[in-house]
Protein backbone atom coordinates (compact mmCIF):
# COMPACT_ATOMS: atom_id res chain seq x y z
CA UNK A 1 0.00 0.00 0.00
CA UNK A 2 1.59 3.23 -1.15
CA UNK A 3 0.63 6.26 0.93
CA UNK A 4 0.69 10.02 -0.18
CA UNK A 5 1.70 12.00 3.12
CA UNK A 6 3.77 15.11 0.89
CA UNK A 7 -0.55 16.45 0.63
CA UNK A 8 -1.67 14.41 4.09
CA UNK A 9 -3.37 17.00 6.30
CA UNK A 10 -2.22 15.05 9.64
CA UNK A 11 1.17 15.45 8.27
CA UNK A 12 0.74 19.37 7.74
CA UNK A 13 -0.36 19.96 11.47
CA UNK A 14 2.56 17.77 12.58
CA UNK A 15 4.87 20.02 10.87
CA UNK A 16 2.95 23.47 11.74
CA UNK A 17 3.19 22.02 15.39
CA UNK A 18 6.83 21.22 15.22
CA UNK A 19 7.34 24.80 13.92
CA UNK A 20 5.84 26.31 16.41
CA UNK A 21 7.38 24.48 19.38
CA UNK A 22 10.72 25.29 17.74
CA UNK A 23 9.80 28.78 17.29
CA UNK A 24 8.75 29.33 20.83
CA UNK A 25 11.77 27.67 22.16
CA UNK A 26 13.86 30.18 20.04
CA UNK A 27 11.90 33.12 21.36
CA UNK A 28 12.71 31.89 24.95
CA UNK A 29 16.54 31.70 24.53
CA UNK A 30 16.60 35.12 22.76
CA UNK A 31 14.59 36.15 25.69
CA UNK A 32 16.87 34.92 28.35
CA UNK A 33 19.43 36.19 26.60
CA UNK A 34 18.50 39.45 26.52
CA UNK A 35 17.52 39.56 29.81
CA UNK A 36 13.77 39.84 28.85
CA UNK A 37 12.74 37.70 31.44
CA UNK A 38 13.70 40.18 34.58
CA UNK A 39 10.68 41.91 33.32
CA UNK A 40 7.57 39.23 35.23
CA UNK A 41 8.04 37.17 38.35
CA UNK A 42 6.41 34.98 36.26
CA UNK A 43 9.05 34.32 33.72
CA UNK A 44 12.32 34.89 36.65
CA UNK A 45 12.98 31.01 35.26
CA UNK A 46 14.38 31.05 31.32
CA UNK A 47 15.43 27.54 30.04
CA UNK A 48 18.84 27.72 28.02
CA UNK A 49 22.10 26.12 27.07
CA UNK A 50 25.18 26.97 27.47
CA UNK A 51 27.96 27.20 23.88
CA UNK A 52 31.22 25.54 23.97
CA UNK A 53 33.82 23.02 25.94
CA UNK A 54 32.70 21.49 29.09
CA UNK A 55 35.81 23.45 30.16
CA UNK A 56 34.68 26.43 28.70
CA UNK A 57 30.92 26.46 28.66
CA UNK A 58 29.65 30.10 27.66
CA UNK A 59 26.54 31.73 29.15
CA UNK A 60 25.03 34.74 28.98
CA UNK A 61 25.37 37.00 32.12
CA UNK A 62 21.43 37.44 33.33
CA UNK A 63 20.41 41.11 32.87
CA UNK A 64 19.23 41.80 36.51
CA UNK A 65 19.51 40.28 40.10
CA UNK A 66 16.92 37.43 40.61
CA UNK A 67 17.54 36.05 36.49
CA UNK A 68 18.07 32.30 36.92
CA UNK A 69 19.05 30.70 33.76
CA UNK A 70 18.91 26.50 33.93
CA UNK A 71 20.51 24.65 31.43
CA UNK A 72 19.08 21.13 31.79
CA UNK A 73 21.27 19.47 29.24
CA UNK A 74 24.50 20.11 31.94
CA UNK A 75 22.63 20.34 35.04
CA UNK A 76 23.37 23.88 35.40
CA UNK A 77 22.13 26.48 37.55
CA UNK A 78 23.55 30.72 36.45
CA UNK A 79 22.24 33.21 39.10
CA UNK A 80 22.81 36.52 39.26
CA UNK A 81 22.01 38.44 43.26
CA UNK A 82 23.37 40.86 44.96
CA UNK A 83 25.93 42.22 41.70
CA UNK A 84 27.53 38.24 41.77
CA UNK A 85 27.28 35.76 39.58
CA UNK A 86 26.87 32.38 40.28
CA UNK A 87 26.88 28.63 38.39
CA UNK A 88 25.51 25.85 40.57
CA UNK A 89 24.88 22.26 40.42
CA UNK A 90 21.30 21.50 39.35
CA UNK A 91 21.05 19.01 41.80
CA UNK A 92 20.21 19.37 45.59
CA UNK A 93 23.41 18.11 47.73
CA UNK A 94 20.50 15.71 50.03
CA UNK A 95 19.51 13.51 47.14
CA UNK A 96 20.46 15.00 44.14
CA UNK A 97 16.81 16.25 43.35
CA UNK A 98 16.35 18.79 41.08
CA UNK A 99 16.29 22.18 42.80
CA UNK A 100 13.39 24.69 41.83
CA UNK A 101 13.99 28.64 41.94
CA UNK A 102 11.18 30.00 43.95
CA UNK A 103 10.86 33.81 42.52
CA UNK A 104 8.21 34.61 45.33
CA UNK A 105 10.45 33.87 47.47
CA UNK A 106 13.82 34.84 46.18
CA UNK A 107 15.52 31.56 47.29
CA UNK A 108 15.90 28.00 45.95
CA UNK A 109 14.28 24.92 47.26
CA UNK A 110 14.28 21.42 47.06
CA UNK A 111 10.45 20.13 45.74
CA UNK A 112 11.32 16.44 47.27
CA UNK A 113 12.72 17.29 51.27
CA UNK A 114 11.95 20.85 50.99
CA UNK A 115 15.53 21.72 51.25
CA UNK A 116 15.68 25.99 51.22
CA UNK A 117 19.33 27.78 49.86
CA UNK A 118 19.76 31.86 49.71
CA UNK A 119 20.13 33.07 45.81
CA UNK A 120 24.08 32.86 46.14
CA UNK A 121 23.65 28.90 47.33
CA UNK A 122 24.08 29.56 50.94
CA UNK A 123 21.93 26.71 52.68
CA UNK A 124 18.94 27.75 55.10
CA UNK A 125 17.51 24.70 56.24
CA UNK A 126 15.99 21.46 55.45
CA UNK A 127 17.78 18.33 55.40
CA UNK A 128 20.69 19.22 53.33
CA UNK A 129 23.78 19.58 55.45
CA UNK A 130 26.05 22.58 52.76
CA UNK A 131 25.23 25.06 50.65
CA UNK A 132 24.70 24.20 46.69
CA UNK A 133 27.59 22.87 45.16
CA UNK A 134 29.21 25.77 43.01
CA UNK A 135 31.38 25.41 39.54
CA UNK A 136 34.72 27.47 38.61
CA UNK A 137 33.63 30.07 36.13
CA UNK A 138 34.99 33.65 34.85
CA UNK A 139 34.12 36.46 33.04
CA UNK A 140 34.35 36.95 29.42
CA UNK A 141 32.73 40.06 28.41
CA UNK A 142 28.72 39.77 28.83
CA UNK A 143 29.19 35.85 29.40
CA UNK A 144 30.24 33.47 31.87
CA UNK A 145 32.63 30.58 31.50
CA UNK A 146 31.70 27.82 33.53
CA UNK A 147 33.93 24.90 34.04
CA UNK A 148 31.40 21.88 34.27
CA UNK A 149 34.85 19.80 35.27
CA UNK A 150 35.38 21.96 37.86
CA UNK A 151 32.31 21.37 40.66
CA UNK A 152 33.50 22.51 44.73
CA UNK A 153 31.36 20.96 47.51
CA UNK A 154 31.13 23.42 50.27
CA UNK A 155 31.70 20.77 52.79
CA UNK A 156 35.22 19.36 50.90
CA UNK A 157 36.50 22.62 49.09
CA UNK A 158 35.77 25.29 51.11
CA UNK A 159 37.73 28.48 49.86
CA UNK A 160 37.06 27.01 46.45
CA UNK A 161 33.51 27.48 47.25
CA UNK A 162 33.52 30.61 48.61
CA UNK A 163 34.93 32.41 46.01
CA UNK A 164 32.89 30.41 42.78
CA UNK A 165 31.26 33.31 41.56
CA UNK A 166 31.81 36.17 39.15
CA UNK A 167 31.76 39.89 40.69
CA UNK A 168 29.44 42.20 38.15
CA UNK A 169 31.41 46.12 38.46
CA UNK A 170 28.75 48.49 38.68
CA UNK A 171 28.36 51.13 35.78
């Protein structure tokens, strides 16, 4: 049985809907990228990726405090507060549950143990014993390079920890 799909209407509206989830996604990285997102509560969360090495993974430096950018694909976490930026682990250091930004309440938290962390990864309390585990990165221009090889524990590299962020100069 020979079928004609090039004139198939089924097969039109499975391309118009592959279109449009494409073009959505696209409109959400140009959006996070351009810091579009600062601009609702609602949309404090923009879903990217980061470009390059897993020693030299490139991502754009969020536009305003409280921009959390998570890169799923590398389990990363950038966060900009308080004129710092920051690249965590995705992953709560409990059980390696996914964390969750909470914009209402400017903090990150743990949906499985209910875990809580300040915006710069400092732990508050739950059942998590450290603060979110941070990565090496650096500035290059408006982007960050995170090392994804590079991961401190706050509990096991201490003054690596502390200082795994990215100071923003103000203008």
């Amino acid at each position: 049985m020979d079928l004609d799909c090039e004139h198939c209407p089924l097969a039109e509206s499975l391309e118009r809907r592959a279109f449009v989830r494409e073009a959505l996604s696209r409109v959400l990285l140009a959006m996070g990228a351009l810091g579009v997102a600062r601009q609702a509560s609602a949309m404090s969360v923009v879903f990217g990726s980061g470009v390059g090495t897993r020693t030299d993974k490139a991502y754009t430096i969020p536009a305003s405090d409280g921009v959390v950018v998570i890169d799923k694909d590398e389990s990363v976490i950038i966060a900009r507060f308080d004129g710092r930026v920051f690249a965590f682990s995705l992953a709560c250091p409990h059980q390696n549950t996914a964390l969750r930004w909470d914009a209402g309440n400017r903090r990150f938290q743990c949906p499985k143990h209910k875990s809580r962390y300040k915006p710069d990864g400092v732990f508050i309390e739950g059942r998590a014993t450290r603060g979110m585990d941070r990565f090496a990165l650096r500035r290059d221009g408006d982007s960050v390079l995170v090392n994804l090889d590079a991961l401190y524990r706050e509990d096991e590299n201490a003054a690596q920890w502390a200082v795994a962020f990215v100071m923003l100069s103000e203008k």
